[in-house]
Protein backbone atom coordinates (compact mmCIF):
# COMPACT_ATOMS: atom_id res chain seq x y z
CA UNK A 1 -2.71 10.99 58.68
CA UNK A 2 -1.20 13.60 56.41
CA UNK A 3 1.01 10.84 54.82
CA UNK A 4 -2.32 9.23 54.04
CA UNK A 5 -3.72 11.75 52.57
CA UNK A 6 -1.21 12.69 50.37
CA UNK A 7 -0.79 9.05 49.35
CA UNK A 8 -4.87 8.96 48.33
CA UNK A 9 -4.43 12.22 46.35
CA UNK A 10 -1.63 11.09 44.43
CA UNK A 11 -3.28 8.10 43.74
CA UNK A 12 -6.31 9.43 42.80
CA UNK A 13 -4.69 11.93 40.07
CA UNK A 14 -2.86 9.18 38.46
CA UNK A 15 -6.05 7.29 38.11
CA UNK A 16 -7.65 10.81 36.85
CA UNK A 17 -4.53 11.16 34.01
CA UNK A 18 -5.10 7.46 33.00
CA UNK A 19 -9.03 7.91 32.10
CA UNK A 20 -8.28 11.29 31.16
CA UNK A 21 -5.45 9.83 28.31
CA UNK A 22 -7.02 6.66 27.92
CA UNK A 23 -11.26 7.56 27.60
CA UNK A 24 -11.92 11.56 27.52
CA UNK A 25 -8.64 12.27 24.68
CA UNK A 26 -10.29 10.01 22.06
CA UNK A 27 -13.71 12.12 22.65
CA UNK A 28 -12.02 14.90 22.98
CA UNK A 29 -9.92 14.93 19.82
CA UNK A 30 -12.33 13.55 17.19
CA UNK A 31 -10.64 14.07 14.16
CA UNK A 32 -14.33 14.88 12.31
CA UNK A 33 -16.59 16.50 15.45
CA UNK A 34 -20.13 17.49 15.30
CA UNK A 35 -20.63 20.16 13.08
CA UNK A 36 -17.22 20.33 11.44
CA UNK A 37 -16.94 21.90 8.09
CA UNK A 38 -14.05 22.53 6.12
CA UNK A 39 -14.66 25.37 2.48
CA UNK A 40 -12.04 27.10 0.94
CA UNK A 41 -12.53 29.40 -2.11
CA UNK A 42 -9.76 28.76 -5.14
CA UNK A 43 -8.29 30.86 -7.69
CA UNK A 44 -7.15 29.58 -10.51
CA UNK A 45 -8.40 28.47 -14.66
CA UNK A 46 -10.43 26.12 -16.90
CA UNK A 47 -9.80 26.60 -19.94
CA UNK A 48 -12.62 24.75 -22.94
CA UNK A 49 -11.35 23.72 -26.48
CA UNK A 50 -12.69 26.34 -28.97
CA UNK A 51 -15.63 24.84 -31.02
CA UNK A 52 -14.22 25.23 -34.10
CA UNK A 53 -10.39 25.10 -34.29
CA UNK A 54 -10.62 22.17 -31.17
CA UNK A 55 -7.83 24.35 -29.75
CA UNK A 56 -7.26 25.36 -26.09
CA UNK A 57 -6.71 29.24 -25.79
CA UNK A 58 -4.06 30.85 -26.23
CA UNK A 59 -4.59 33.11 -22.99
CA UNK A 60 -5.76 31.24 -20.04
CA UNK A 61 -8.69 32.54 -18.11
CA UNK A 62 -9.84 32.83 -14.68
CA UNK A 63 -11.95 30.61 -13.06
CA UNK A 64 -13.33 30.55 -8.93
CA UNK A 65 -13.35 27.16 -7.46
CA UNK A 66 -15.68 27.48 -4.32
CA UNK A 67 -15.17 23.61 -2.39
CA UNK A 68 -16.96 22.93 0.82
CA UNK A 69 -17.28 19.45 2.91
CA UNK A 70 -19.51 19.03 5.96
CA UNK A 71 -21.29 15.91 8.19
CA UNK A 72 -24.52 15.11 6.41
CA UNK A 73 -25.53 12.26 8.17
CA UNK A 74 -24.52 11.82 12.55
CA UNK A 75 -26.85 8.78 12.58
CA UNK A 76 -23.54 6.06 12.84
CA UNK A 77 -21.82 7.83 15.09
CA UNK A 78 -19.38 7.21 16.70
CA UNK A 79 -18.93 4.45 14.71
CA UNK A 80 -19.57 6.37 11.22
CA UNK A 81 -20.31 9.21 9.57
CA UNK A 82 -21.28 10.93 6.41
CA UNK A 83 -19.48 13.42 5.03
CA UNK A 84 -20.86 15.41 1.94
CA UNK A 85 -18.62 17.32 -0.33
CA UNK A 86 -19.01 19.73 -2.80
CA UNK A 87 -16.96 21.32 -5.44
CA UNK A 88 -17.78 23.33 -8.59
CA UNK A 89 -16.09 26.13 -10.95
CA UNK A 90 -17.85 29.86 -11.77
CA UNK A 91 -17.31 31.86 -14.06
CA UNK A 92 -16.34 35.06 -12.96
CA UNK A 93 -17.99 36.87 -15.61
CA UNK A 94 -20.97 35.28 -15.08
CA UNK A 95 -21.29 33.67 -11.96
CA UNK A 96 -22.71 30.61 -14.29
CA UNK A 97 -21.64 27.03 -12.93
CA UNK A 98 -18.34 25.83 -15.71
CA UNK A 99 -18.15 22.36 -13.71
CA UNK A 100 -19.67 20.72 -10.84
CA UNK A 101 -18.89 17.14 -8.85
CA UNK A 102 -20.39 16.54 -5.66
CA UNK A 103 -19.84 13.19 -3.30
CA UNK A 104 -20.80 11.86 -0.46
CA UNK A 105 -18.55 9.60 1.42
CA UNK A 106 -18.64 7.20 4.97
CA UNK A 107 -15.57 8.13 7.27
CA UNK A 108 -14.93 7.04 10.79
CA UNK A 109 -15.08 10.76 12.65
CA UNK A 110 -12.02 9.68 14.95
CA UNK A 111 -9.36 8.73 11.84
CA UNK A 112 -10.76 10.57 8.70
CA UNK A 113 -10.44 7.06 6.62
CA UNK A 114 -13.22 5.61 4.38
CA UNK A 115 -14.54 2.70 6.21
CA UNK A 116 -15.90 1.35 2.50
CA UNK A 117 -14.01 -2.13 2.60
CA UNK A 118 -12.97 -1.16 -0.89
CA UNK A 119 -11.53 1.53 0.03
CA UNK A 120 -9.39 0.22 3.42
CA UNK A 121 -6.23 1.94 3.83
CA UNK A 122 -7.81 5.36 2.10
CA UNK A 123 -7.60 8.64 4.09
CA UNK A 124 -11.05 11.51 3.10
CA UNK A 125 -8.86 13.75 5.38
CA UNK A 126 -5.70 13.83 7.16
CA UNK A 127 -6.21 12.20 10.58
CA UNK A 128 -4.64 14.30 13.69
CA UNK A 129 -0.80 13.91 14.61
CA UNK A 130 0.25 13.95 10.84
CA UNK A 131 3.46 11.49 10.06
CA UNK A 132 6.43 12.13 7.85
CA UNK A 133 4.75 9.03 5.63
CA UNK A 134 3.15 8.59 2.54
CA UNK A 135 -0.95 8.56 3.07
CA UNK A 136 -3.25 7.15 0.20
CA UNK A 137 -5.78 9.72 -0.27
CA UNK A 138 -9.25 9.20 -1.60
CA UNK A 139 -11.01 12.40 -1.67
CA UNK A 140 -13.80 13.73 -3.63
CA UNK A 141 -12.75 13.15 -7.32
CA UNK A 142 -9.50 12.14 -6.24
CA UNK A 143 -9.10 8.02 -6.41
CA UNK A 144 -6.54 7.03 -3.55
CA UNK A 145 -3.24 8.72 -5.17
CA UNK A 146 -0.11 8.26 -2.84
CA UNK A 147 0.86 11.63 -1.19
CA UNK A 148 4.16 11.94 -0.34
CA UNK A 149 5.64 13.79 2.71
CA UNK A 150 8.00 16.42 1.08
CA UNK A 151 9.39 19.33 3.47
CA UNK A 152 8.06 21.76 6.13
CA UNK A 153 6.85 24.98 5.54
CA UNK A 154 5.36 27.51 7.07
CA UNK A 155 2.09 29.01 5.68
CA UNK A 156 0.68 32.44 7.01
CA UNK A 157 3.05 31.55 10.31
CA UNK A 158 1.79 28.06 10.55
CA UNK A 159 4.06 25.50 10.18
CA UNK A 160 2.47 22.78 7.87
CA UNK A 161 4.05 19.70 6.33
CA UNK A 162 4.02 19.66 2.55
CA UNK A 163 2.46 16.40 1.03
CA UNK A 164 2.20 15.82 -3.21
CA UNK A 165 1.78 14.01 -5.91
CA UNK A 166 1.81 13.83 -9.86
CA UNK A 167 1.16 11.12 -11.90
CA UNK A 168 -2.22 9.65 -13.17
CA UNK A 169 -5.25 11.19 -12.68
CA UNK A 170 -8.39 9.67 -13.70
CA UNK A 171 -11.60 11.81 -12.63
CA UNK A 172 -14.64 9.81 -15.40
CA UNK A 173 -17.16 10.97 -13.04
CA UNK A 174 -16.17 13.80 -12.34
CA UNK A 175 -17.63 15.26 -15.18
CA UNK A 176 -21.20 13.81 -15.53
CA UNK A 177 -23.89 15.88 -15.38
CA UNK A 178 -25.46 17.51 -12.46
CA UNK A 179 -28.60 20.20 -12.33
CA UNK A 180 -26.36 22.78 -13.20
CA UNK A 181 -23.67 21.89 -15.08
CA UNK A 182 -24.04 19.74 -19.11
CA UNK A 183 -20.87 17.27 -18.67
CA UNK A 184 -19.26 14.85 -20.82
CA UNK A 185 -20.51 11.95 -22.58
CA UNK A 186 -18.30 9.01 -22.31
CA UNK A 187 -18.52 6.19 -24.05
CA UNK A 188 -18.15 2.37 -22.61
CA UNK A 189 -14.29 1.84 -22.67
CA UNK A 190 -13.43 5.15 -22.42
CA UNK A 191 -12.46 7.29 -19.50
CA UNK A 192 -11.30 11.02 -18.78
CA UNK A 193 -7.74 11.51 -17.07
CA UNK A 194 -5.39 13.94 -17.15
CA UNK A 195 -2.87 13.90 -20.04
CA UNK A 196 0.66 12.13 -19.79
CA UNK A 197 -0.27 11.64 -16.54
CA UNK A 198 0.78 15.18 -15.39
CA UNK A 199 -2.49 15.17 -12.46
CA UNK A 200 -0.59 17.65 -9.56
CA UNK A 201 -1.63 17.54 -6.17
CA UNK A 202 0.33 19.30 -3.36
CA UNK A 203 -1.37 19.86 0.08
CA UNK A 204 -0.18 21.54 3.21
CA UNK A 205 -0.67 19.90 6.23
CA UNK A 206 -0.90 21.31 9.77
CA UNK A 207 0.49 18.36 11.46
CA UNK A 208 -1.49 18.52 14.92
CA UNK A 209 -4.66 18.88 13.69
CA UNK A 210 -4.65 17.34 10.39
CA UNK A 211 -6.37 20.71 9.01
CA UNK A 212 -5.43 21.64 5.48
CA UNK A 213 -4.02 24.76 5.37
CA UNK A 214 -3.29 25.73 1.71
CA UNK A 215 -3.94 23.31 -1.76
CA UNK A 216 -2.59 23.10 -5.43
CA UNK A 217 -4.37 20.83 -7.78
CA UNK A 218 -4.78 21.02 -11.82
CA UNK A 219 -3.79 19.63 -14.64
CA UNK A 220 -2.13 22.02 -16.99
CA UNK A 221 -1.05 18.97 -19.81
CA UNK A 222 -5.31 19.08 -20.12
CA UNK A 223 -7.83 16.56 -19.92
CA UNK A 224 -8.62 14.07 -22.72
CA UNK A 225 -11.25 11.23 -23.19
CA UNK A 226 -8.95 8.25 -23.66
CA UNK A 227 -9.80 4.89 -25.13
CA UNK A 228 -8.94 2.56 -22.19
CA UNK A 229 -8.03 -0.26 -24.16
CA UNK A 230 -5.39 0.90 -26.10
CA UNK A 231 -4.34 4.35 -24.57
CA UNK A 232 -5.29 6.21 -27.86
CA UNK A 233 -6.14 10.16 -27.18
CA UNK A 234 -9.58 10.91 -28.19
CA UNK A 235 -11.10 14.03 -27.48
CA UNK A 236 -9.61 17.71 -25.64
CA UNK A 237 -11.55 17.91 -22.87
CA UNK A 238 -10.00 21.25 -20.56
CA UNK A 239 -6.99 22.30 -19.17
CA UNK A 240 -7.18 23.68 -15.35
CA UNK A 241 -5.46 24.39 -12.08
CA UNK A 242 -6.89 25.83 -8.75
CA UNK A 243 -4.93 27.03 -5.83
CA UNK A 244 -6.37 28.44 -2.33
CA UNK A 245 -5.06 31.16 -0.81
CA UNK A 246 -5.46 35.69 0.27
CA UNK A 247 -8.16 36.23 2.90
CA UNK A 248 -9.55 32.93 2.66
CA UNK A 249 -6.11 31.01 3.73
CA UNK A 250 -5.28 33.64 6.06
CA UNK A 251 -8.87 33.18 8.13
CA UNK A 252 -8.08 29.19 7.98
CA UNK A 253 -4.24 29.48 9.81
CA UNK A 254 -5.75 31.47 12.42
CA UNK A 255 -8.68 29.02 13.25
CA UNK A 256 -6.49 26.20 12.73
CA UNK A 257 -3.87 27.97 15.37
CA UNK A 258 -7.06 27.87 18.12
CA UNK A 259 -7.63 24.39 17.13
CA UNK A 260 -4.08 23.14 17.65
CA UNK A 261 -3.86 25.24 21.26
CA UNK A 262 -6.78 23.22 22.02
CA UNK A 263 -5.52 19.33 21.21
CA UNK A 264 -1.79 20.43 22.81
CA UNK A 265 -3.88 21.18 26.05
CA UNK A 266 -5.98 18.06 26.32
CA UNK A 267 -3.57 15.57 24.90
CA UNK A 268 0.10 17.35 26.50
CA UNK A 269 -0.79 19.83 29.13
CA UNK A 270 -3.51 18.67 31.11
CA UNK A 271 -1.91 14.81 31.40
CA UNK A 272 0.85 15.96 32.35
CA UNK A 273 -0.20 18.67 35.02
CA UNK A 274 -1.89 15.84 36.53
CA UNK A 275 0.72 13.39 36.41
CA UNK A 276 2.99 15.83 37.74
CA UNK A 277 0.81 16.95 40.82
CA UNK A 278 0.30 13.03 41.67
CA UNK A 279 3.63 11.86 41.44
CA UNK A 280 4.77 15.47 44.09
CA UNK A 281 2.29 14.19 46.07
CA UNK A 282 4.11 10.37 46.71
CA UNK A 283 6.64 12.73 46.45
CA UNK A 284 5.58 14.42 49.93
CA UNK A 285 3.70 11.91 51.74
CA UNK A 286 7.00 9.98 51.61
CA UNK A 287 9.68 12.95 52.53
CA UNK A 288 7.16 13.73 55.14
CA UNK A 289 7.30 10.04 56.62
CA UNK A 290 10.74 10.48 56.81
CA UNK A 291 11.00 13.79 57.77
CA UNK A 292 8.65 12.68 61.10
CA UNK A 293 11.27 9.79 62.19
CA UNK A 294 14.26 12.44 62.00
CA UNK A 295 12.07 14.73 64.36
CA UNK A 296 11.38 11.54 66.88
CA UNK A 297 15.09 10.38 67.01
């Protein structure tokens, strides 16, 4: 009877580790859940040609970046969602908008890639269980650049996986108007990009999670309005970096640290405390069997 028992109980946590693994983990570890938001506050410049000598300054000022992304739209679930994202520059002095971009995009919540057929193979965010790989990255005025796995490091005692890129960077839209901010006029066959292609990108990764821990973006060679056709250098546009980091970073590695406690217990721990208590359980009901023919003999 007890052999029988045992038998049925390690059976039935098996069964319990194989729907837990196979149909609660996915739920479990969306990698975009309901009501997941991800705002960081930048420090960094953006610098404007002076009217009159067309110049860039000769001392660089500083500029805030405040960047925030969020689900709009829970409506496709969980097939799709929308994710909105915004992103615009202040002026310390004034606290007047300098730049603005905002975009929405469609991501599948359990991956983090655009689901736009034009944009297959494209990563918003980092999905969970980050890979040592190159990931084409297509997020908010970024246009699928190819970030490279560089080295580990460890930001505010997290240990994150470094990811860049430089190279071109072509951002058009970026700078069209919005409520609160003039932009650029651009011509037909002209675009805005980042001169001799000197766009940097760098990222640090939290592997488990897929959280972004710390960012470096800018383009320091500054922007130009180029004339696609032939390449020719038009107009300065601005020259700019932005870099996260101080209280803001620091808050970010600790909720990150709760997050990745979290997945290690539903997608390590729990499977395997299961596994483990069903397979001791075979384990018993069959030392047991034996252990009841020694005691008849």
């Amino acid at each position: 009877m007890r052999k029988k028992i045992l038998i049925a109980a390690g059976f039935s946590l098996l069964v319990f580790t194989a729907v837990w693994q196979f149909a609660l983990v996915p739920r479990l570890t969306e990698r975009i859940p309901s009501g997941w938001t991800w705002k960081a506050e930048f420090i960094g410049s953006n610098d404007y040609p002076d009217p009159e000598t067309g110049k860039l300054p000769e001392k660089t000022s500083t500029s805030i970046y405040r960047r925030q992304m969020f689900v709009e739209s829970e409506t496709g679930r969980p097939r799709s969602i929308i994710v909105a994202d915004t992103n615009f520059t202040l002026d310390p002095a004034t606290g007047k908008k300098i730049w603005e971009y905002n975009y929405r995009a469609e991501v599948d919540p359990q991956t983090g890639a655009h689901l736009q057929k034009e944009y297959a193979g494209d990563y918003y965010i980092f999905p969970r269980f980050v890979e040592k790989k190159i990931y084409k990255f297509r997020n908010n005025y970024v246009k699928g650049i190819p970030l490279e796995f560089r080295r580990e490091e460890k930001i505010n005692e997290v240990q994150t996986y470094l990811f860049s890129y430089q190279g071109r960077g072509e951002y058009t839209e970026s700078y069209g108007t919005t409520a609160e901010y003039v932009g650029t006029e651009v011509a037909p066959g002209q675009e805005i990009k980042c001169d001799e292609d000197k766009f940097t990108f760098n990222v640090w990764v939290e592997p488990t999670t897929g959280e972004i821990i710390k960012l470096y973006e800018g383009c320091l060679a500054a922007d130009y309005i180029f004339e696609v056709a032939t390449g020719k250098r038009l107009d300065l546009i601005s020259s700019w970096d932005g870099e996260t980091g101080g209280d803001d970073s620091i808050k970010r590695a600790a909720a990150v640290l709760r997050e990745r406690a979290r997945l290690m217990w539903i997608t390590r721990y729990i499977p395997f405390i299961f596994s483990l208590a069903g397979v001791l359980c075979f384990g018993l009901a069959f030392t047991s069997g034996r252990l009841s023919k020694n005691e008849i003999l």
